[in-house]
C-alpha atoms as a PDB file:
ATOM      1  CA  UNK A   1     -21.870 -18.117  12.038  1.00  0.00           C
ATOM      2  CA  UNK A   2     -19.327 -17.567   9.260  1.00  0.00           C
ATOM      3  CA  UNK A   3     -19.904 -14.034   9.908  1.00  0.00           C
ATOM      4  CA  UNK A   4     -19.045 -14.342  13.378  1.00  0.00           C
ATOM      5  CA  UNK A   5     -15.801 -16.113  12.406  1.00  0.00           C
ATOM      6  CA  UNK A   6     -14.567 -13.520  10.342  1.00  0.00           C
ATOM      7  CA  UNK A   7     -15.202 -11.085  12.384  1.00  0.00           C
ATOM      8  CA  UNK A   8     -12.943 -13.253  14.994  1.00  0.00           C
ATOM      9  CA  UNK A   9     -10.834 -13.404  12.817  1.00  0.00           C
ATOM     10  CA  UNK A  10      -9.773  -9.725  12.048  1.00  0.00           C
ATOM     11  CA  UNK A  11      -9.297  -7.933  15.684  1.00  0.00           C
ATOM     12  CA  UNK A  12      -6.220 -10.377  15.844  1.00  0.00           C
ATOM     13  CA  UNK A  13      -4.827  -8.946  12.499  1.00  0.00           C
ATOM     14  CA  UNK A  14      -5.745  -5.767  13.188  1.00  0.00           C
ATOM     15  CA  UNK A  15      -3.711  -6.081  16.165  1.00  0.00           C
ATOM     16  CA  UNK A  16      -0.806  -7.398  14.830  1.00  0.00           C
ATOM     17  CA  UNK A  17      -0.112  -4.524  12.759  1.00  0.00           C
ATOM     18  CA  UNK A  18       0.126  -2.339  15.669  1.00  0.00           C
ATOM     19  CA  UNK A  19       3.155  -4.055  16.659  1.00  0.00           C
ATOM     20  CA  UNK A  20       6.257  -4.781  14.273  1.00  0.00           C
ATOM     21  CA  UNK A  21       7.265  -8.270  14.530  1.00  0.00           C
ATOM     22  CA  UNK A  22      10.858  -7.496  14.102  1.00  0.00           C
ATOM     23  CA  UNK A  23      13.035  -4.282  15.529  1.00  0.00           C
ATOM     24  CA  UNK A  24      13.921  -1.706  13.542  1.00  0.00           C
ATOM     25  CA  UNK A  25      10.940  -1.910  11.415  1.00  0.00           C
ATOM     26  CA  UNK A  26       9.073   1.150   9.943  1.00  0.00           C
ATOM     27  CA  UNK A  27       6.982   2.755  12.814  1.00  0.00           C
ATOM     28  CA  UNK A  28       3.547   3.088  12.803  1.00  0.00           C
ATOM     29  CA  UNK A  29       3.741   6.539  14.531  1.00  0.00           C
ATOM     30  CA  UNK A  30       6.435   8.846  13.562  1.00  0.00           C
ATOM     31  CA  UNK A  31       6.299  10.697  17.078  1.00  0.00           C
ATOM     32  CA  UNK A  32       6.520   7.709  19.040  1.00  0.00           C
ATOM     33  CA  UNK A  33      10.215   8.458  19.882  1.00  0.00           C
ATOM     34  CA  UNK A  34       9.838  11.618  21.419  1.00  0.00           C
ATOM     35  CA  UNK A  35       6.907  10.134  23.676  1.00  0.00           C
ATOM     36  CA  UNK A  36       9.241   7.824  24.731  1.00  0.00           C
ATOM     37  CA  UNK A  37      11.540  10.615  25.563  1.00  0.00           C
ATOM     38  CA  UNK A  38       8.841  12.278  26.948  1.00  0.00           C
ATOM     39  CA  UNK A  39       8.206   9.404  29.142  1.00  0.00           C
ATOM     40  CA  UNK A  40      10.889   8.545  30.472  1.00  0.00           C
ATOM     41  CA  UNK A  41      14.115  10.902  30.008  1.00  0.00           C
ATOM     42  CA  UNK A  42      12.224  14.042  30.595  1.00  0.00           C
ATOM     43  CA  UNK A  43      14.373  17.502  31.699  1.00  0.00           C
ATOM     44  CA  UNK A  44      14.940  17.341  35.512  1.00  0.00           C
ATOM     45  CA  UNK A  45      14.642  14.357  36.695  1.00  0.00           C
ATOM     46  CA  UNK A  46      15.133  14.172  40.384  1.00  0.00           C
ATOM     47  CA  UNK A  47      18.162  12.872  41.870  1.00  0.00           C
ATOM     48  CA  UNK A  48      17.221  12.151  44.926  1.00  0.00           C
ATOM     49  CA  UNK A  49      14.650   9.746  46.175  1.00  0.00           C
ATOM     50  CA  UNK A  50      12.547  12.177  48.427  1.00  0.00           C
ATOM     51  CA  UNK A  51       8.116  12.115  47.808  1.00  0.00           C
ATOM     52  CA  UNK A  52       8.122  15.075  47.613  1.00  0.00           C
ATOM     53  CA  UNK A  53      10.382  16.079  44.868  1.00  0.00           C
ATOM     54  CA  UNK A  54       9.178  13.173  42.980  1.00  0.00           C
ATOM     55  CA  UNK A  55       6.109  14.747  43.036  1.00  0.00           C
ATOM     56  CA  UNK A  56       6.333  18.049  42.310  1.00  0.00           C
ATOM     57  CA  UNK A  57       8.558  16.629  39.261  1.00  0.00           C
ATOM     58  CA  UNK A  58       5.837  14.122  38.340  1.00  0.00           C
ATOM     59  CA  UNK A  59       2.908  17.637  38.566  1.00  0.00           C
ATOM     60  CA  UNK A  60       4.985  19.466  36.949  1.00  0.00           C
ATOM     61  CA  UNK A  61       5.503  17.346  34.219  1.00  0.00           C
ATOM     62  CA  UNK A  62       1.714  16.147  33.880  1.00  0.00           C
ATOM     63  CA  UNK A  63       2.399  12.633  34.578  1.00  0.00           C
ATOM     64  CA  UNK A  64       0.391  11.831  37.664  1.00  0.00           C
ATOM     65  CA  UNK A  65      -2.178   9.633  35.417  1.00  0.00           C
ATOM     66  CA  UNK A  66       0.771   6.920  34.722  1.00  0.00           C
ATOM     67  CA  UNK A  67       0.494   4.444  38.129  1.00  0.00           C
ATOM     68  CA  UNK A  68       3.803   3.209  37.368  1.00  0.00           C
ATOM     69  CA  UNK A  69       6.741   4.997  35.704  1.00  0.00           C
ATOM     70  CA  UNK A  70      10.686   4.535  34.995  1.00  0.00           C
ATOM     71  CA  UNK A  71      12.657   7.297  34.513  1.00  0.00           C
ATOM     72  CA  UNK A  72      16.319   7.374  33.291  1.00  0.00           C
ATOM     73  CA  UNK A  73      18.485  10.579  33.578  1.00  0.00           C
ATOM     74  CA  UNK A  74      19.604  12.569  30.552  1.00  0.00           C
ATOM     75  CA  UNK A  75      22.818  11.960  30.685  1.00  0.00           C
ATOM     76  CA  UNK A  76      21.714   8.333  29.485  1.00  0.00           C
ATOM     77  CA  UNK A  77      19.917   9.552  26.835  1.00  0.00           C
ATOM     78  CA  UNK A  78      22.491   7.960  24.245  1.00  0.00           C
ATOM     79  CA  UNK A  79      23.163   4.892  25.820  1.00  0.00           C
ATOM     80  CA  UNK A  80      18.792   4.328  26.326  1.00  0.00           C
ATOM     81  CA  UNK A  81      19.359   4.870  21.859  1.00  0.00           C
ATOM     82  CA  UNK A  82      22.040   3.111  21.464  1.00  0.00           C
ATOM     83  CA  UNK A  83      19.841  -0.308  22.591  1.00  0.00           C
ATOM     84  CA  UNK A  84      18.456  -0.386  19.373  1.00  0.00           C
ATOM     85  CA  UNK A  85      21.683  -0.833  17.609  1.00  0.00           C
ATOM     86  CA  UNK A  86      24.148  -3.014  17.096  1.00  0.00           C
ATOM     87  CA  UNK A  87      26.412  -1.834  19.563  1.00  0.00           C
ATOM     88  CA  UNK A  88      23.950  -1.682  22.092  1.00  0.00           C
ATOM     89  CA  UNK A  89      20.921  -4.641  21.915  1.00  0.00           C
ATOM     90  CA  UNK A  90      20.208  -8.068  21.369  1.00  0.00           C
ATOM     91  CA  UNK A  91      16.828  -8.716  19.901  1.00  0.00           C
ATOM     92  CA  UNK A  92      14.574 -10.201  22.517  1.00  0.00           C
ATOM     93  CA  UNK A  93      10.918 -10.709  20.778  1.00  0.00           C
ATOM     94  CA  UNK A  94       8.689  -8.894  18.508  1.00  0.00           C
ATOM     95  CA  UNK A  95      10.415  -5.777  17.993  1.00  0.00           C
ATOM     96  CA  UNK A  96      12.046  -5.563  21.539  1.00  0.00           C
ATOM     97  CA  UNK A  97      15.835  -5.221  21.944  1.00  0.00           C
ATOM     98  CA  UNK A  98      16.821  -5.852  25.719  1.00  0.00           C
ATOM     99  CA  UNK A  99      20.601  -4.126  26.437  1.00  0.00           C
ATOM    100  CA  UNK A 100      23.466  -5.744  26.318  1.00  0.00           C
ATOM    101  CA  UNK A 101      25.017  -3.506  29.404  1.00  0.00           C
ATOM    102  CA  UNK A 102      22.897  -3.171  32.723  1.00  0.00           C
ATOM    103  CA  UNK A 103      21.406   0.689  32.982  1.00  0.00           C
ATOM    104  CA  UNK A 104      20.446   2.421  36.654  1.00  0.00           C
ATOM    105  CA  UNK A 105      17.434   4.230  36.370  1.00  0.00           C
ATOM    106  CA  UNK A 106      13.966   4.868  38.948  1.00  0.00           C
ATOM    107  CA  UNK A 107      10.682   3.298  38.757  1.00  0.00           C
ATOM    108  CA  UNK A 108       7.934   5.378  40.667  1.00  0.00           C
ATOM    109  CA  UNK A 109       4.974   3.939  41.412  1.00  0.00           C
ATOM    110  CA  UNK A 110       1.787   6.495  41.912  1.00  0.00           C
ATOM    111  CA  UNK A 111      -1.551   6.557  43.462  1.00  0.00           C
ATOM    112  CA  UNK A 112      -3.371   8.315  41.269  1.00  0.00           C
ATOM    113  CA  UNK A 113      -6.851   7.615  42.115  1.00  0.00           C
ATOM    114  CA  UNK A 114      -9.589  10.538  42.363  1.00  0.00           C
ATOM    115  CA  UNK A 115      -7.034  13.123  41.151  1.00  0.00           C
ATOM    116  CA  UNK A 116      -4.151  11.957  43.445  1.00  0.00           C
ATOM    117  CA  UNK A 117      -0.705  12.166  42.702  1.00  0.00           C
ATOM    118  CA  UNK A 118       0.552  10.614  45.868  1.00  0.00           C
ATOM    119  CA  UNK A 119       3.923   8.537  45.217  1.00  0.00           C
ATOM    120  CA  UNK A 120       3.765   4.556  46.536  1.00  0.00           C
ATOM    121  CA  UNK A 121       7.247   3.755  45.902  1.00  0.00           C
ATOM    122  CA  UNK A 122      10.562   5.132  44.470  1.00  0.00           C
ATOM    123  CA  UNK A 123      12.719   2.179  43.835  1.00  0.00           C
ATOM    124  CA  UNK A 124      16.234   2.887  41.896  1.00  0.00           C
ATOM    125  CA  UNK A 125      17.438  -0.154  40.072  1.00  0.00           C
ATOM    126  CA  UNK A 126      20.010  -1.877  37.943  1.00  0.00           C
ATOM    127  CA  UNK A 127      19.200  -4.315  35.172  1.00  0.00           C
ATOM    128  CA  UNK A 128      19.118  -5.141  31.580  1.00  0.00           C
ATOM    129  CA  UNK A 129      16.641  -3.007  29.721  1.00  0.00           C
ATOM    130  CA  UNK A 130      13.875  -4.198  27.450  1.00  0.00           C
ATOM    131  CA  UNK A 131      12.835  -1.820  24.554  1.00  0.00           C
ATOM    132  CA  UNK A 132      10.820  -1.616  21.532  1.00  0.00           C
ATOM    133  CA  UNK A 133      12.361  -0.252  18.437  1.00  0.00           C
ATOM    134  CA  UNK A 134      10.890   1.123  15.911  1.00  0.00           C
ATOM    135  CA  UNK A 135      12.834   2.723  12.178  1.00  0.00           C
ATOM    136  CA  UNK A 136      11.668   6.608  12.533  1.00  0.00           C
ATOM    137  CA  UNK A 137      13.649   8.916   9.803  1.00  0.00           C
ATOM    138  CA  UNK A 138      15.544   5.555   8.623  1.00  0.00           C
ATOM    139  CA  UNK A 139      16.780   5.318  12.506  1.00  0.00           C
ATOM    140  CA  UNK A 140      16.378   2.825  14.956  1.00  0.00           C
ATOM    141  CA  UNK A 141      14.726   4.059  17.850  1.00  0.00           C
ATOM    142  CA  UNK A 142      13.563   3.538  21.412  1.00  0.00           C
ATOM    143  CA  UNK A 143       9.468   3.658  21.530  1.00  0.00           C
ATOM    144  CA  UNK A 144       8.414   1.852  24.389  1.00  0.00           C
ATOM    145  CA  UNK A 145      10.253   0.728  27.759  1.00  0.00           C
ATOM    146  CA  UNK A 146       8.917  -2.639  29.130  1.00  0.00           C
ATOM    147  CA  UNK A 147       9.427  -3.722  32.435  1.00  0.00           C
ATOM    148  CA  UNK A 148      11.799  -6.675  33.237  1.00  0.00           C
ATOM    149  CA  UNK A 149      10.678  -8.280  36.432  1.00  0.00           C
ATOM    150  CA  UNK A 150      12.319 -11.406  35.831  1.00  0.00           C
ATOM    151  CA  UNK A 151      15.967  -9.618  35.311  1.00  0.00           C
ATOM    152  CA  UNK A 152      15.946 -11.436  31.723  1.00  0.00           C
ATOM    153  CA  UNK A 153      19.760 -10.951  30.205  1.00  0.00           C
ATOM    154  CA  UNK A 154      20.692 -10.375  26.900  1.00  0.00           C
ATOM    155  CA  UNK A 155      21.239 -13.989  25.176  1.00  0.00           C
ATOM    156  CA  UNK A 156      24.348 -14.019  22.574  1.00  0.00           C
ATOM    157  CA  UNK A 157      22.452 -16.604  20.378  1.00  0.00           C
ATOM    158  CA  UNK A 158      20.029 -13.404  19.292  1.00  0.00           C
ATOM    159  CA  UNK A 159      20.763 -11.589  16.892  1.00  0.00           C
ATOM    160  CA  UNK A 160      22.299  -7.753  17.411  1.00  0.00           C
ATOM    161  CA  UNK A 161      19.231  -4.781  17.344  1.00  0.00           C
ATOM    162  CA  UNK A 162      19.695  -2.639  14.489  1.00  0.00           C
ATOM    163  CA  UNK A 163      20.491  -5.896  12.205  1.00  0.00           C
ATOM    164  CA  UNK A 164      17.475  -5.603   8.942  1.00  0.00           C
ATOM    165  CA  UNK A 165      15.862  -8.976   8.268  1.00  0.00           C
ATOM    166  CA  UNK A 166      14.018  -9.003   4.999  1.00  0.00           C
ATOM    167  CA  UNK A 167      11.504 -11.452   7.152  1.00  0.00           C
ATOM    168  CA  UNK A 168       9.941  -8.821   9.476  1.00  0.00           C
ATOM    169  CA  UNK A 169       8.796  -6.944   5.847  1.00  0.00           C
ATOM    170  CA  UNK A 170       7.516 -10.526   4.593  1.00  0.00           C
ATOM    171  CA  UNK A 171       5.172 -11.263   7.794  1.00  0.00           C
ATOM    172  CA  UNK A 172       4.100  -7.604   7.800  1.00  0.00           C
ATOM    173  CA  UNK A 173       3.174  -7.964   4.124  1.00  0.00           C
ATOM    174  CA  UNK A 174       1.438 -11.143   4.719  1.00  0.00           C
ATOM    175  CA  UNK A 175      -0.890  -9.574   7.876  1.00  0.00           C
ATOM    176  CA  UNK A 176      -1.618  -7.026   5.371  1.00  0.00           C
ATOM    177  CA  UNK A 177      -2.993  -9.212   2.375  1.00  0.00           C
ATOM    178  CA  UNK A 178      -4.950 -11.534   5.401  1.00  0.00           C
ATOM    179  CA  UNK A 179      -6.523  -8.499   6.442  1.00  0.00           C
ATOM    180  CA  UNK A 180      -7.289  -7.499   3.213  1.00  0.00           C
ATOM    181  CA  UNK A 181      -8.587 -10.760   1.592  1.00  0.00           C
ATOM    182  CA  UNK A 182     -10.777 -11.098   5.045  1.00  0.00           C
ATOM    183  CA  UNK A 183     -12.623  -7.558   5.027  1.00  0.00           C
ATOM    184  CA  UNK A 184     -13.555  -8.294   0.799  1.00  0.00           C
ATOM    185  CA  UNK A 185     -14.741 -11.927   2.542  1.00  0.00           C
ATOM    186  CA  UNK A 186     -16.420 -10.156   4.791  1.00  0.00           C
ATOM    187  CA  UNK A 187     -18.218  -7.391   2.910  1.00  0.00           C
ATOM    188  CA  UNK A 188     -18.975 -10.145   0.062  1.00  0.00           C
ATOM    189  CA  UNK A 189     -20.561 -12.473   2.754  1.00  0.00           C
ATOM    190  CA  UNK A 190     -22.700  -9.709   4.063  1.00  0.00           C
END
């Protein structure tokens, strides 16, 4: 049983140190930027709304696999990095920024079952963006887009993206020596 519970007990760590609790920490993967990039301010982005060229774009660019997508042009490249700085972002949770300006960009949504690559939607919209940033090179960057369905707004009680808290380092640390004391637990127990 105690087994059991310590087993419990580590997929949560584990887990947590997938995710920085704070923005701007250390990243985890150092080429998560440029799949961001990848992602979502690729080369060529359409700009018009038609299937068709959505798809061919979406083929070309081997993303048919991804049922639902937002895409930014590249002329917004520096604004979308800017979000994780000071200038830009507010911190929202975990080690999300959301944007402190509103940002037009496209979310596609895709059939792509049995091999498909048939396009459900195009919907162009304007909100606050909410974005995970990670320290890659010893600079804040964008890493993950999340959606914001409920058109959250930057709150000025948060404090700016970009802004180091020793803290973030502290819980990391922690997750790290509760991991660790739990696997020596562990291997003791069995």
């Amino acid at each position: 049983m105690l087994s059991f519970f310590l087993l419990a007990s580590i997929f949560p760590l584990i887990h947590s140190l997938d995710k920085n609790p704070k923005p701007c920490m250390p990243a985890q993967y150092n080429n998560a930027h440029n799949t961001f990039i990848k992602r979502h301010i690729p080369d060529g982005v359409p700009e018009t709304l038609d299937q068709n060229a959505w798809q061919a774009f979406l083929r070309k660019i081997d993303m048919c696999g991804r049922p639902t997508q937002s895409f930014f042009r590249a002329n917004e490249r520096q604004r979308v990095d800017n979000v994780c700085t000071k200038a830009g972002g507010k911190t929202q949770s975990g080690n999300m920024c959301i944007s402190k300006d509103q940002f037009s960009f496209v979310t596609v949504r895709v059939d792509n079952t049995a091999g498909a690559c048939g396009i459900k939607s195009i919907h162009p919209e304007s909100k606050h963006i909410i974005l995970a940033c990670d320290d890659i090179g010893n600079v804040c960057q964008p890493v993950h887009f999340e959606a914001n369905p409920e058109n959250k707004v930057p709150s000025n009680n948060q404090l700016d993206c970009g802004a180091k808290e020793s803290s973030g380092t502290k819980t990391v640390a922690l997750n790290v020596m509760m991991l660790l004391f739990t696997l020596v637990a562990l291997v003791y127990i069995l």
